[in-house]
N, C-alpha and C. Protein backbone atom coordinates (compact mmCIF):
# COMPACT_ATOMS: atom_id res chain seq x y z
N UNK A 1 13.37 -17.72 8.30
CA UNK A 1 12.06 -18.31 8.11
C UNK A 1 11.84 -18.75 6.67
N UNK A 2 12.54 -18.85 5.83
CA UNK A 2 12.62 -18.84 4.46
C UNK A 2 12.95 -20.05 4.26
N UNK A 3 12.24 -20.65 4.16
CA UNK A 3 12.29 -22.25 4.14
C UNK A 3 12.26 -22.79 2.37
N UNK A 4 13.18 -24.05 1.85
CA UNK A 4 13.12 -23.98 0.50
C UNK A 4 12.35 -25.43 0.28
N UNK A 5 11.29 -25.52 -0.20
CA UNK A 5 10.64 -26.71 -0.51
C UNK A 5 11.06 -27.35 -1.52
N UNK A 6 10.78 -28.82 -1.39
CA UNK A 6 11.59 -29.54 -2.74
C UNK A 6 10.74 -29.22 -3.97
N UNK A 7 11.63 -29.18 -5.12
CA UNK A 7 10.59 -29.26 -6.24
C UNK A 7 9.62 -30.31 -6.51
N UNK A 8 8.30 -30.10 -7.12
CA UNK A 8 7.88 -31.26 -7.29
C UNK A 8 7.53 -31.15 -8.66
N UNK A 9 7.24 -32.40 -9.01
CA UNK A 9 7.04 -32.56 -10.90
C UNK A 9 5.68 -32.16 -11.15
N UNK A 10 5.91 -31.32 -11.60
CA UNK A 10 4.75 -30.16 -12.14
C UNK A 10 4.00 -30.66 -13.64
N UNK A 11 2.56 -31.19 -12.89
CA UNK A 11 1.40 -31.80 -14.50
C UNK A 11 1.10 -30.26 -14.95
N UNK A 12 1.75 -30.47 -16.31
CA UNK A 12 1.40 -29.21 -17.20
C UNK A 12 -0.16 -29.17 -17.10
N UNK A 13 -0.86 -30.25 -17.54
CA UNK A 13 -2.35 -30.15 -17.53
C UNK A 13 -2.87 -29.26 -16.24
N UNK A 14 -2.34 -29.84 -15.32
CA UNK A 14 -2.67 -29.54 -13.93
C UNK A 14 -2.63 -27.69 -13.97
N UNK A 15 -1.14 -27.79 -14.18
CA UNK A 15 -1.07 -26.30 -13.74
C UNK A 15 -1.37 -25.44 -15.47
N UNK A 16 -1.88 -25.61 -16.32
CA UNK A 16 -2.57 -24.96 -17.10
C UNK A 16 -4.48 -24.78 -16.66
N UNK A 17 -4.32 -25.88 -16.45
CA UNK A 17 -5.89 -25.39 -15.74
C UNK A 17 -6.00 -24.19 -14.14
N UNK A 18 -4.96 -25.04 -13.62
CA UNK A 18 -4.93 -23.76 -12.39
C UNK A 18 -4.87 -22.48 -13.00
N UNK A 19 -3.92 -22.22 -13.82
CA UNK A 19 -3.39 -20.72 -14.33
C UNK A 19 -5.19 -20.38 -15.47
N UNK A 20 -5.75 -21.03 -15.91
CA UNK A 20 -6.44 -20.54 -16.17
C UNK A 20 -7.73 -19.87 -15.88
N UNK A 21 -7.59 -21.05 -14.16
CA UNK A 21 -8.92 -20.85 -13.24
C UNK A 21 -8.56 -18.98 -12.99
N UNK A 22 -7.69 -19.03 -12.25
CA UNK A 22 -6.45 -18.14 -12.05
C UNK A 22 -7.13 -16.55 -12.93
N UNK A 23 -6.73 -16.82 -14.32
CA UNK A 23 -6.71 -16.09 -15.29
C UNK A 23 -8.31 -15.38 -15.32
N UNK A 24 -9.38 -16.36 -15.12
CA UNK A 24 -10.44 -16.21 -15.43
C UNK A 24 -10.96 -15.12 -14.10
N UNK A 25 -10.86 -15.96 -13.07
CA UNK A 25 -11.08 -14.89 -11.90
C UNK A 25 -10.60 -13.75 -11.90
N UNK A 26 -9.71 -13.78 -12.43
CA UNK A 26 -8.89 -12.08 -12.28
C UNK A 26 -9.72 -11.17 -13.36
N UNK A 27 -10.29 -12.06 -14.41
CA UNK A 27 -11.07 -10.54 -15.59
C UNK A 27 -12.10 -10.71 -15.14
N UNK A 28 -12.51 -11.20 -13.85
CA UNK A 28 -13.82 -11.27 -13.70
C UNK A 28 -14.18 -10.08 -12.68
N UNK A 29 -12.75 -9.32 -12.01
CA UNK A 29 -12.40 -8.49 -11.01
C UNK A 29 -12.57 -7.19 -12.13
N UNK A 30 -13.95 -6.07 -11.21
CA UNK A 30 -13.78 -4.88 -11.90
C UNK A 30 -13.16 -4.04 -12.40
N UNK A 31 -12.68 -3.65 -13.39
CA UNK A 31 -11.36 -2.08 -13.35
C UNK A 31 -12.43 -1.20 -12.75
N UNK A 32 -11.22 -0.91 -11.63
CA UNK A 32 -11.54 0.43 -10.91
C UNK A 32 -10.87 1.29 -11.59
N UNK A 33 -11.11 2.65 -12.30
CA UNK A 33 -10.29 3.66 -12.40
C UNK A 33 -9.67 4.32 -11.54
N UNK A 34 -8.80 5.14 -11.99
CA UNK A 34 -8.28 5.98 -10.08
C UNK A 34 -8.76 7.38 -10.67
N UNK A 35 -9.61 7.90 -9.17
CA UNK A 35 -10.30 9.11 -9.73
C UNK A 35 -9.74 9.73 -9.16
N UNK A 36 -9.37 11.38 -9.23
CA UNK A 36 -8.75 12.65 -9.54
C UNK A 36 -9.21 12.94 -7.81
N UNK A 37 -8.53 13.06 -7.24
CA UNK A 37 -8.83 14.15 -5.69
C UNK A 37 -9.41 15.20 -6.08
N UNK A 38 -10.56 15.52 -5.20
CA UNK A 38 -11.25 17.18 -4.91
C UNK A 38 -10.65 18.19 -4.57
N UNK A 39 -11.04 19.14 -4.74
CA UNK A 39 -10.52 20.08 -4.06
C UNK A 39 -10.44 20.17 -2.47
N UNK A 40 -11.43 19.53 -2.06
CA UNK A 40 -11.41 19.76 -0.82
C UNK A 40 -10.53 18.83 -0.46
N UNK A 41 -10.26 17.71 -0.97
CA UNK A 41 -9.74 16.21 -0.30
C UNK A 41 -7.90 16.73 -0.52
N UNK A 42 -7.87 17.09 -1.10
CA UNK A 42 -6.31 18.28 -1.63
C UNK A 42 -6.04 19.19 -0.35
N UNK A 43 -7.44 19.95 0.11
CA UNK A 43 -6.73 21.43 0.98
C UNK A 43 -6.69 20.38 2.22
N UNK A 44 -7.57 19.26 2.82
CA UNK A 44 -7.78 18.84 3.84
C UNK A 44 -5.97 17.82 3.99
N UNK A 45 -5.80 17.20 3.08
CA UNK A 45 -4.05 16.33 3.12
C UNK A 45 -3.67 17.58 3.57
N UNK A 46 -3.48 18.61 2.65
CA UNK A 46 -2.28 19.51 3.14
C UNK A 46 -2.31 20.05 4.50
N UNK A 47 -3.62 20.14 4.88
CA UNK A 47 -3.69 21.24 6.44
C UNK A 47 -3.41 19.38 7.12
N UNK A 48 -3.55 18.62 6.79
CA UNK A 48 -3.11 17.51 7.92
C UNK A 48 -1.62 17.22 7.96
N UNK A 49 -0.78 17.56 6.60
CA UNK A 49 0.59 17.36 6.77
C UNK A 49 1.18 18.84 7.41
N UNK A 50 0.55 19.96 6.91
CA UNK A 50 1.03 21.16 8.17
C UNK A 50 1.10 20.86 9.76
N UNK A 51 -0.82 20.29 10.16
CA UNK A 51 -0.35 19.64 11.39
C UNK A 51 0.99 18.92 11.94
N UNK A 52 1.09 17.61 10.82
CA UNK A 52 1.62 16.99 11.36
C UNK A 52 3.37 17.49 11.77
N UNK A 53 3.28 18.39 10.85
CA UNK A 53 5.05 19.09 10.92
C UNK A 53 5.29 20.15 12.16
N UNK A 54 3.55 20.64 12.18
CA UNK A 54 4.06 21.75 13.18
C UNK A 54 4.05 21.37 14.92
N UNK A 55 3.39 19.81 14.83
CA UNK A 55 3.78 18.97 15.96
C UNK A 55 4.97 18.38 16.01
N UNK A 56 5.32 17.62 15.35
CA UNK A 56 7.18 17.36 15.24
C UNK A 56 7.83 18.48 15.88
N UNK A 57 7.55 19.57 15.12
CA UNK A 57 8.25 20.63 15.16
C UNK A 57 8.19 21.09 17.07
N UNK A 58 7.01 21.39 17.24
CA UNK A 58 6.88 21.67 18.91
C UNK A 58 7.84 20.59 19.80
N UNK A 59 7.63 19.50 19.19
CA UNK A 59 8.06 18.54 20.28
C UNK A 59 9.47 18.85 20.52
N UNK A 60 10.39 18.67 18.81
CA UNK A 60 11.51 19.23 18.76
C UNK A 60 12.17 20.87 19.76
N UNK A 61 10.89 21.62 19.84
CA UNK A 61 11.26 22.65 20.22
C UNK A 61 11.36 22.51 21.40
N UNK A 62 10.10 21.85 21.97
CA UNK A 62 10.14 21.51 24.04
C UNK A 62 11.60 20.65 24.19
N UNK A 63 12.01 19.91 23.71
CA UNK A 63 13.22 19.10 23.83
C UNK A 63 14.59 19.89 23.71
N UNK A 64 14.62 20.61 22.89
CA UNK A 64 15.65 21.62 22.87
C UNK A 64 15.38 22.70 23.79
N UNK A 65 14.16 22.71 24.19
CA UNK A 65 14.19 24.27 25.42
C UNK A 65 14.27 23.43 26.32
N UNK A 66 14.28 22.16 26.79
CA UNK A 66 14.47 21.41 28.14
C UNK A 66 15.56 20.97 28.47
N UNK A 67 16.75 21.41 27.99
CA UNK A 67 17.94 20.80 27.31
C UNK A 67 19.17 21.95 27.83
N UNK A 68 18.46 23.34 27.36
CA UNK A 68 19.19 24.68 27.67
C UNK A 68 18.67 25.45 28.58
């Protein structure tokens, strides 16, 4: 699907104004900081990745006891 388009002759003017439209919109986009997980948002991942292992784990186990 990787199709290669021909080059075309690129107006510096042109594409300095694009890159600047470009430029401008982007500082116009808030910094989000990345804020620190809770405590709770911490114990709640972990009891969901226990779930998720100790289901693997069952399934694994019914498959091997259906087996022998």
């Amino acid at each position: 699907m990787s199709e290669e388009h021909p080059k075309q002759p690129v107006n510096a003017k042109l594409q300095a104004e694009i890159d600047a439209k470009l430029n401008q919109h982007h500082n116009r986009l808030p910094k989000t900081e990345k804020k620190s997980r809770t405590r709770l948002e911490k114990i709640t991942l972990v009891m969901a990745w226990v779930m998720i292992i100790l289901m693997v784990g069952s399934v694994v186990y019914a498959s091997i006891s259906a087996l022998g």
